[in-house]
C-alpha atoms as a PDB file:
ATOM      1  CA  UNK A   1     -14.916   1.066   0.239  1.00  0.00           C
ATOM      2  CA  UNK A   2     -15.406  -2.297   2.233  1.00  0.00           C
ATOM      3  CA  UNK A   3     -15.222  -6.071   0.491  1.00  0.00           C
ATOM      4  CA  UNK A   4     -14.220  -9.535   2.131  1.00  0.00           C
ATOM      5  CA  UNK A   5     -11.337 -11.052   0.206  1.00  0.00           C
ATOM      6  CA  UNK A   6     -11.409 -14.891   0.629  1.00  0.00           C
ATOM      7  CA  UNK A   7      -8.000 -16.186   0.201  1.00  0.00           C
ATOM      8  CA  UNK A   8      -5.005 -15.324  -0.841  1.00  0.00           C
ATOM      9  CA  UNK A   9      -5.466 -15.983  -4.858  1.00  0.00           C
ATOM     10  CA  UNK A  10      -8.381 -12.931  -4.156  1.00  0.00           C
ATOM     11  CA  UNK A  11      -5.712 -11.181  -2.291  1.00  0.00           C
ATOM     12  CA  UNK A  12      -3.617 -11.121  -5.284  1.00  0.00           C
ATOM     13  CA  UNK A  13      -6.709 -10.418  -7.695  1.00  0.00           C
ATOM     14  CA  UNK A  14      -7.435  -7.335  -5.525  1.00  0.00           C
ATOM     15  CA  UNK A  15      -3.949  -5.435  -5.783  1.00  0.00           C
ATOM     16  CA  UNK A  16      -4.041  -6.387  -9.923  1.00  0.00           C
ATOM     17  CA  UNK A  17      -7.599  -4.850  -9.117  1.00  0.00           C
ATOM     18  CA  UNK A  18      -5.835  -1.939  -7.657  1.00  0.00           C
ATOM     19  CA  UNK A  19      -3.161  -1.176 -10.034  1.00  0.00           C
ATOM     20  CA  UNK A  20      -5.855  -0.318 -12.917  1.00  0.00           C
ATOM     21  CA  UNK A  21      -6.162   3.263 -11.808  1.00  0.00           C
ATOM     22  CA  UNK A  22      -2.499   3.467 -12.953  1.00  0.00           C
ATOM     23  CA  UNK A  23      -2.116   7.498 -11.972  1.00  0.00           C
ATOM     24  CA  UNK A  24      -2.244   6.991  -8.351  1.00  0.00           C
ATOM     25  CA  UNK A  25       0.654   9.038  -6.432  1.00  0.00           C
ATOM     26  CA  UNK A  26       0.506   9.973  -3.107  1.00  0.00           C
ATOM     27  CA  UNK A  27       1.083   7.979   0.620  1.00  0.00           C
ATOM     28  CA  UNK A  28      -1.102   5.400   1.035  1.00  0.00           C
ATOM     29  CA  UNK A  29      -1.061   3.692   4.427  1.00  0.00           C
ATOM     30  CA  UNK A  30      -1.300   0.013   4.510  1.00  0.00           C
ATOM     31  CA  UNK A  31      -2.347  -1.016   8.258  1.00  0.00           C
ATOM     32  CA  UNK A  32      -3.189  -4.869   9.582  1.00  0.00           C
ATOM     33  CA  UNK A  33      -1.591  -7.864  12.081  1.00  0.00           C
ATOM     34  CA  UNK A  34       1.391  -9.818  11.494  1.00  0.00           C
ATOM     35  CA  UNK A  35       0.381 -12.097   8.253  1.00  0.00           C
ATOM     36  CA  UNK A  36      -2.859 -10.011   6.987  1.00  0.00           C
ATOM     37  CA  UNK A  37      -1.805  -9.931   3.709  1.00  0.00           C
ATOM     38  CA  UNK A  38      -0.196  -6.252   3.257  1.00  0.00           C
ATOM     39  CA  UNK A  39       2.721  -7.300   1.173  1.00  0.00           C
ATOM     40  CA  UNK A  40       0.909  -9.407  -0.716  1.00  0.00           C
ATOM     41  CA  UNK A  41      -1.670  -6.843  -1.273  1.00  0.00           C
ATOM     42  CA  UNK A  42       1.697  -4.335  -2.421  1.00  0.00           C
ATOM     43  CA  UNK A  43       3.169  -7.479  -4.665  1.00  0.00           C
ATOM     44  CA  UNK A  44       0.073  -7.747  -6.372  1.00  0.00           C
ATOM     45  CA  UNK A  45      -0.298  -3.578  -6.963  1.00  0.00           C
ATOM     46  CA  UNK A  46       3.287  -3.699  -8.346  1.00  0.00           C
ATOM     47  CA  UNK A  47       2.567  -6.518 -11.181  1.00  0.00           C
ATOM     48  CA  UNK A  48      -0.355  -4.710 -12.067  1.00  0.00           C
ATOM     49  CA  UNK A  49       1.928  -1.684 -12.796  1.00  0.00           C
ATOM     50  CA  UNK A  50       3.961  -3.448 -15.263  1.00  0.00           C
ATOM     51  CA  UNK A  51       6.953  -4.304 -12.707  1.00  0.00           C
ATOM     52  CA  UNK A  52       8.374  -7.242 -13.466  1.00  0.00           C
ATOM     53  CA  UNK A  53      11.288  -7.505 -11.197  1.00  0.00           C
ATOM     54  CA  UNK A  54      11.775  -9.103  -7.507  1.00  0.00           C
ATOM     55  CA  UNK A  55       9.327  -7.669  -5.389  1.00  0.00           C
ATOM     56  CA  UNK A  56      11.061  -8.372  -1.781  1.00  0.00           C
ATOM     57  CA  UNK A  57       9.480  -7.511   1.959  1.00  0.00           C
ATOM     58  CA  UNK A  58      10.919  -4.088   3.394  1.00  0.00           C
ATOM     59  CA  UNK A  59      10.901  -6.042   6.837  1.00  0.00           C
ATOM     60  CA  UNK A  60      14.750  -5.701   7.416  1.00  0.00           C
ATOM     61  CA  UNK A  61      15.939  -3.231   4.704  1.00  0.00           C
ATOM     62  CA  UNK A  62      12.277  -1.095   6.049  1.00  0.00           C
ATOM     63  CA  UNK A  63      12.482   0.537   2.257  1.00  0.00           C
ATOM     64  CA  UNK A  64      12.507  -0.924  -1.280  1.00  0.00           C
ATOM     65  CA  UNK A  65      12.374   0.700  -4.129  1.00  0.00           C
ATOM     66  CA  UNK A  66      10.731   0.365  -7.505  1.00  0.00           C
ATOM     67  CA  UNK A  67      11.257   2.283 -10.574  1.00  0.00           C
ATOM     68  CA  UNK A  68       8.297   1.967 -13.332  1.00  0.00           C
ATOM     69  CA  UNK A  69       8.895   3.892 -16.398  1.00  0.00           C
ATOM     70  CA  UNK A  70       6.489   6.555 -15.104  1.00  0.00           C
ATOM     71  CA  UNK A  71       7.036   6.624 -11.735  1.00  0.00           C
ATOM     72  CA  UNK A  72       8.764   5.575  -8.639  1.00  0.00           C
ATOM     73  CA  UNK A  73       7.326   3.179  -5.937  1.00  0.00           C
ATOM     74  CA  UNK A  74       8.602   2.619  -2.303  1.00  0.00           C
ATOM     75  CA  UNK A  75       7.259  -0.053  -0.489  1.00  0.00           C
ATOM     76  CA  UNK A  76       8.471   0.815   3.189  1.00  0.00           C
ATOM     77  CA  UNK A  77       7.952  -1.399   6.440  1.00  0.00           C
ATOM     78  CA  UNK A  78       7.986   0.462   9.509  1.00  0.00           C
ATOM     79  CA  UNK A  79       7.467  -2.632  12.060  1.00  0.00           C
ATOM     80  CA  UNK A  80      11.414  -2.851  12.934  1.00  0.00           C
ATOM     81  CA  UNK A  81      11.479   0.962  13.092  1.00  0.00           C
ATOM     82  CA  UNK A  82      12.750   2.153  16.766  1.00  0.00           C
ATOM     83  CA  UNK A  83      11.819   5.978  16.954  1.00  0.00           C
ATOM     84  CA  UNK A  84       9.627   7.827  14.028  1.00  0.00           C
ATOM     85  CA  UNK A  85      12.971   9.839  13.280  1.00  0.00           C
ATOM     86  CA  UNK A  86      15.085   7.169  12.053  1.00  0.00           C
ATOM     87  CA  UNK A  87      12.111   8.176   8.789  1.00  0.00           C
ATOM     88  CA  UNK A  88      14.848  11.167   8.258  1.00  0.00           C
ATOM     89  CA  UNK A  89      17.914   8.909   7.885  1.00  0.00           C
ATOM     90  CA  UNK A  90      15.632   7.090   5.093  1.00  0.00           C
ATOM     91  CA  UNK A  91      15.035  10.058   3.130  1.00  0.00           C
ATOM     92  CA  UNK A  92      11.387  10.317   3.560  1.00  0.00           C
ATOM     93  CA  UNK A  93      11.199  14.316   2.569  1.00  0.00           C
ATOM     94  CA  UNK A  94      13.263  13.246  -0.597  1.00  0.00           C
ATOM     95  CA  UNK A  95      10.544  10.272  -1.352  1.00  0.00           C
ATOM     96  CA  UNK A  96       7.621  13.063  -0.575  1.00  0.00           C
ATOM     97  CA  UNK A  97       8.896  15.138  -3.838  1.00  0.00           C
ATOM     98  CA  UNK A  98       8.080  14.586  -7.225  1.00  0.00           C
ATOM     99  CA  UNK A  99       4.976  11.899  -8.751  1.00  0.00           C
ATOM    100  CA  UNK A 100       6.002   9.174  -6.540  1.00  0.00           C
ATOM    101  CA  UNK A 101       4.034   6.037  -4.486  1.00  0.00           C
ATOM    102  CA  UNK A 102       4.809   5.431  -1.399  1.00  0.00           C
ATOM    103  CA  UNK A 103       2.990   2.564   0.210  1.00  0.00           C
ATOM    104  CA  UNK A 104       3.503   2.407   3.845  1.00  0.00           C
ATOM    105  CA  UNK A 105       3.059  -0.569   6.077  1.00  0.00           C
ATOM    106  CA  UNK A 106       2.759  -0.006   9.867  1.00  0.00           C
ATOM    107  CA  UNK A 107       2.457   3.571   9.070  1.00  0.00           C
ATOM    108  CA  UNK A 108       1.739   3.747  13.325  1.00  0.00           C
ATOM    109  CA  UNK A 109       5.486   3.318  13.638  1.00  0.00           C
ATOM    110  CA  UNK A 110       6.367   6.743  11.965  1.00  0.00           C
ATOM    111  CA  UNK A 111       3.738   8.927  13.284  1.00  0.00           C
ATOM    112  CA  UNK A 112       4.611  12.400  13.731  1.00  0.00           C
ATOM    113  CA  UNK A 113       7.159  12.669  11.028  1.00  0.00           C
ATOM    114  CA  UNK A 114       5.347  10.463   8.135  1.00  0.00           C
ATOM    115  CA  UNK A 115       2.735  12.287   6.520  1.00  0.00           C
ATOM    116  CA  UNK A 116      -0.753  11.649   6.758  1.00  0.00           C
ATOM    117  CA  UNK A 117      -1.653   8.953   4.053  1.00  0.00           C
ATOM    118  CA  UNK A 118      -4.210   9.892   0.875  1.00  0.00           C
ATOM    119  CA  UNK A 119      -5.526   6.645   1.048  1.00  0.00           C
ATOM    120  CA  UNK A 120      -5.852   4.748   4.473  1.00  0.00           C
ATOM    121  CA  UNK A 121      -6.235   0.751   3.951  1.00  0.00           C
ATOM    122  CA  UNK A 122      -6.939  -1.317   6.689  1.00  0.00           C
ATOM    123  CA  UNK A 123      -6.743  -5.483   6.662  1.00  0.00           C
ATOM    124  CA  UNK A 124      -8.626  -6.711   9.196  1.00  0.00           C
ATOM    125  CA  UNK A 125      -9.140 -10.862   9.704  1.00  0.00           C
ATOM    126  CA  UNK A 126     -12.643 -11.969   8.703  1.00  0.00           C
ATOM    127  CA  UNK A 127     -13.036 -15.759   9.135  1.00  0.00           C
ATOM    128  CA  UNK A 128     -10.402 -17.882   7.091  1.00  0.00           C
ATOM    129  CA  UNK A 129     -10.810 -14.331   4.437  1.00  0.00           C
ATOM    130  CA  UNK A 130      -9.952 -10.647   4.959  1.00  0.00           C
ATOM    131  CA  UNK A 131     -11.946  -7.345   5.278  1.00  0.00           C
ATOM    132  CA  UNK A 132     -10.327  -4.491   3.608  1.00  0.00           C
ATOM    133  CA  UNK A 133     -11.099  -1.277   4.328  1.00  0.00           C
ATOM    134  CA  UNK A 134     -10.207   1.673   2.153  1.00  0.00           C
ATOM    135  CA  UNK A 135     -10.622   5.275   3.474  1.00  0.00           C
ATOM    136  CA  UNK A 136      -9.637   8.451   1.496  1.00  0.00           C
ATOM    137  CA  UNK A 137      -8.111  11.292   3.587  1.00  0.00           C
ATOM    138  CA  UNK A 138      -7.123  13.891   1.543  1.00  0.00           C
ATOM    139  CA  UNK A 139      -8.506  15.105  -2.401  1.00  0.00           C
ATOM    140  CA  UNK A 140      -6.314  12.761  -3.952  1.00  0.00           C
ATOM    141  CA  UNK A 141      -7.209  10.241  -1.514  1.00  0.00           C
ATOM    142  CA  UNK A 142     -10.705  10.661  -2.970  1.00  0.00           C
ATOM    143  CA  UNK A 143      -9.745  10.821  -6.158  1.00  0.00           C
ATOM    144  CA  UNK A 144      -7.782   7.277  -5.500  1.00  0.00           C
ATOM    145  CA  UNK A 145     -11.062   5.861  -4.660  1.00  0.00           C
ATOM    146  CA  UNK A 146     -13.249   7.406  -7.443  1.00  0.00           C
ATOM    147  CA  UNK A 147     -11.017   6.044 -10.335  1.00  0.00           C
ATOM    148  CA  UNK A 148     -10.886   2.320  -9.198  1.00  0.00           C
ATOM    149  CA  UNK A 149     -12.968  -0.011 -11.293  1.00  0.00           C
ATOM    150  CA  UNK A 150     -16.167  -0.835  -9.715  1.00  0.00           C
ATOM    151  CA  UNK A 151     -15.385  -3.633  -7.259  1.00  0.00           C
ATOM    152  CA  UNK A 152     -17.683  -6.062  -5.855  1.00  0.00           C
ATOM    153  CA  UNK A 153     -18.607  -6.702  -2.047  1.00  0.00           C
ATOM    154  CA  UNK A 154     -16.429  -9.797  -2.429  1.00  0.00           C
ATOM    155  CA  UNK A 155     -13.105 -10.854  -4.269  1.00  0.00           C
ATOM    156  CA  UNK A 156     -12.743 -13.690  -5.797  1.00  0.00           C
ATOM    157  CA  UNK A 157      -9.488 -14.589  -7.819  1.00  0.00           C
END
Protein backbone atom coordinates (compact mmCIF):
# COMPACT_ATOMS: atom_id res chain seq x y z
CA UNK A 1 0.00 0.00 0.00
CA UNK A 2 1.39 3.50 -1.15
CA UNK A 3 -0.77 7.05 -0.92
CA UNK A 4 0.55 10.76 -0.55
CA UNK A 5 -0.97 12.34 2.53
CA UNK A 6 -1.09 16.17 2.07
CA UNK A 7 -1.02 17.76 5.38
CA UNK A 8 -1.35 17.10 8.58
CA UNK A 9 -5.43 17.24 8.90
CA UNK A 10 -4.90 14.00 6.15
CA UNK A 11 -2.34 12.77 8.52
CA UNK A 12 -4.84 12.58 11.18
CA UNK A 13 -7.68 11.29 8.70
CA UNK A 14 -5.30 8.42 7.80
CA UNK A 15 -4.63 6.87 11.41
CA UNK A 16 -8.80 7.33 12.08
CA UNK A 17 -8.49 5.53 8.57
CA UNK A 18 -6.34 3.01 10.23
CA UNK A 19 -8.04 2.26 13.38
CA UNK A 20 -11.25 0.80 11.40
CA UNK A 21 -9.75 -2.64 11.16
CA UNK A 22 -10.13 -2.59 14.99
CA UNK A 23 -8.57 -6.42 15.48
CA UNK A 24 -5.14 -5.52 14.58
CA UNK A 25 -2.44 -7.01 17.19
CA UNK A 26 0.89 -7.57 16.44
CA UNK A 27 4.36 -5.11 16.09
CA UNK A 28 4.00 -2.74 13.67
CA UNK A 29 7.07 -0.66 12.88
CA UNK A 30 6.62 2.96 12.34
CA UNK A 31 9.92 4.30 10.47
CA UNK A 32 10.53 8.17 9.08
CA UNK A 33 12.87 11.58 9.89
CA UNK A 34 12.60 13.76 12.76
CA UNK A 35 8.95 15.53 12.25
CA UNK A 36 7.38 12.98 9.51
CA UNK A 37 4.41 12.64 11.21
CA UNK A 38 4.77 9.12 13.17
CA UNK A 39 3.16 10.22 16.36
CA UNK A 40 0.70 11.89 14.80
CA UNK A 41 0.00 9.02 12.60
CA UNK A 42 -0.13 6.77 16.32
CA UNK A 43 -2.45 9.77 17.96
CA UNK A 44 -4.74 9.51 15.27
CA UNK A 45 -4.83 5.29 15.36
CA UNK A 46 -5.51 5.62 19.13
CA UNK A 47 -8.78 8.00 18.77
CA UNK A 48 -9.96 5.81 16.25
CA UNK A 49 -9.82 2.98 18.86
CA UNK A 50 -12.07 4.65 21.21
CA UNK A 51 -9.13 6.10 23.54
CA UNK A 52 -9.99 9.06 24.85
CA UNK A 53 -7.26 9.89 27.21
CA UNK A 54 -3.79 11.95 26.81
CA UNK A 55 -2.01 10.52 24.11
CA UNK A 56 1.74 11.81 25.01
CA UNK A 57 5.19 11.23 22.78
CA UNK A 58 7.32 8.16 24.16
CA UNK A 59 10.40 10.49 23.29
CA UNK A 60 11.74 10.62 26.96
CA UNK A 61 9.67 7.99 28.86
CA UNK A 62 10.56 5.65 25.19
CA UNK A 63 7.13 3.63 26.29
CA UNK A 64 3.50 4.66 26.91
CA UNK A 65 0.92 2.72 27.49
CA UNK A 66 -2.72 2.49 26.55
CA UNK A 67 -5.35 0.29 27.83
CA UNK A 68 -8.64 -0.02 25.48
CA UNK A 69 -11.25 -2.22 26.84
CA UNK A 70 -10.09 -4.95 24.44
CA UNK A 71 -6.70 -4.57 24.30
CA UNK A 72 -3.50 -3.00 25.27
CA UNK A 73 -1.47 -0.47 23.13
CA UNK A 74 2.23 0.64 23.59
CA UNK A 75 3.38 3.34 21.70
CA UNK A 76 7.31 3.04 22.21
CA UNK A 77 10.07 5.55 20.86
CA UNK A 78 13.31 4.07 20.42
CA UNK A 79 15.28 7.36 19.15
CA UNK A 80 16.85 8.09 22.81
CA UNK A 81 17.53 4.35 23.14
CA UNK A 82 21.51 3.73 23.73
CA UNK A 83 22.02 -0.12 23.09
CA UNK A 84 19.01 -2.52 21.69
CA UNK A 85 19.19 -4.24 25.27
CA UNK A 86 18.04 -1.52 27.37
CA UNK A 87 14.43 -3.20 25.21
CA UNK A 88 14.84 -5.93 28.23
CA UNK A 89 14.76 -3.43 31.11
CA UNK A 90 11.37 -2.19 29.31
CA UNK A 91 9.74 -5.41 29.36
CA UNK A 92 9.50 -6.00 25.73
CA UNK A 93 9.03 -10.08 26.07
CA UNK A 94 6.21 -9.18 28.64
CA UNK A 95 4.55 -6.61 25.91
CA UNK A 96 5.12 -9.58 23.12
CA UNK A 97 2.47 -11.88 25.19
CA UNK A 98 -1.05 -11.81 25.04
CA UNK A 99 -3.49 -9.65 22.10
CA UNK A 100 -1.51 -6.60 22.44
CA UNK A 101 -0.31 -3.47 19.85
CA UNK A 102 2.76 -2.43 19.93
CA UNK A 103 3.60 0.39 17.60
CA UNK A 104 7.21 1.02 17.35
CA UNK A 105 8.90 4.17 16.23
CA UNK A 106 12.60 4.02 15.21
CA UNK A 107 12.24 0.36 15.36
CA UNK A 108 16.27 0.61 13.81
CA UNK A 109 17.23 1.46 17.37
CA UNK A 110 16.23 -2.02 18.85
CA UNK A 111 17.30 -4.30 16.19
CA UNK A 112 18.37 -7.59 17.22
CA UNK A 113 16.27 -7.90 20.28
CA UNK A 114 12.81 -6.25 18.92
CA UNK A 115 10.99 -8.51 16.85
CA UNK A 116 10.46 -8.22 13.34
CA UNK A 117 7.30 -5.96 12.80
CA UNK A 118 3.85 -7.52 11.02
CA UNK A 119 3.33 -4.43 9.45
CA UNK A 120 6.34 -2.20 8.28
CA UNK A 121 5.23 1.65 7.69
CA UNK A 122 7.48 3.93 6.29
CA UNK A 123 6.93 8.07 6.15
CA UNK A 124 8.87 9.37 3.70
CA UNK A 125 8.71 13.48 2.77
CA UNK A 126 6.92 14.09 -0.54
CA UNK A 127 6.76 17.84 -1.31
CA UNK A 128 4.99 19.98 1.50
CA UNK A 129 2.81 16.12 1.93
CA UNK A 130 3.97 12.63 2.95
CA UNK A 131 4.34 9.20 1.21
CA UNK A 132 3.41 6.36 3.35
CA UNK A 133 4.39 3.19 2.71
CA UNK A 134 2.84 0.11 4.26
CA UNK A 135 4.53 -3.33 3.87
CA UNK A 136 3.22 -6.60 5.49
CA UNK A 137 5.93 -9.00 6.78
CA UNK A 138 4.48 -11.70 8.36
CA UNK A 139 0.54 -13.50 7.91
CA UNK A 140 -0.86 -11.14 10.18
CA UNK A 141 1.00 -8.46 8.61
CA UNK A 142 -1.03 -9.41 5.53
CA UNK A 143 -3.92 -9.83 7.12
CA UNK A 144 -3.38 -6.05 8.62
CA UNK A 145 -3.38 -4.90 5.14
CA UNK A 146 -6.30 -6.97 3.69
CA UNK A 147 -8.87 -5.73 6.35
CA UNK A 148 -8.24 -1.91 5.95
CA UNK A 149 -10.99 -0.06 4.16
CA UNK A 150 -10.17 0.60 0.65
CA UNK A 151 -8.01 3.73 0.69
CA UNK A 152 -7.41 6.05 -2.03
CA UNK A 153 -3.97 7.02 -3.76
CA UNK A 154 -4.34 10.26 -1.80
CA UNK A 155 -5.63 11.44 1.73
CA UNK A 156 -7.43 14.11 2.17
CA UNK A 157 -8.89 15.10 5.68
Amino acid sequence: MSLYVPDAGAMDALGRELSHPASWRGVVWLQGDLGAGKTTLVRSLLRGLGYEGRVKSPTYTLLEPYELSDRMVYHLDLYRLAAAEELEWLGIRDLLTGDALLLVEWPEHGRGVLPEPDLDIVIDYEGEGRRITARAKTLRGEQMLASLPSLESEITP
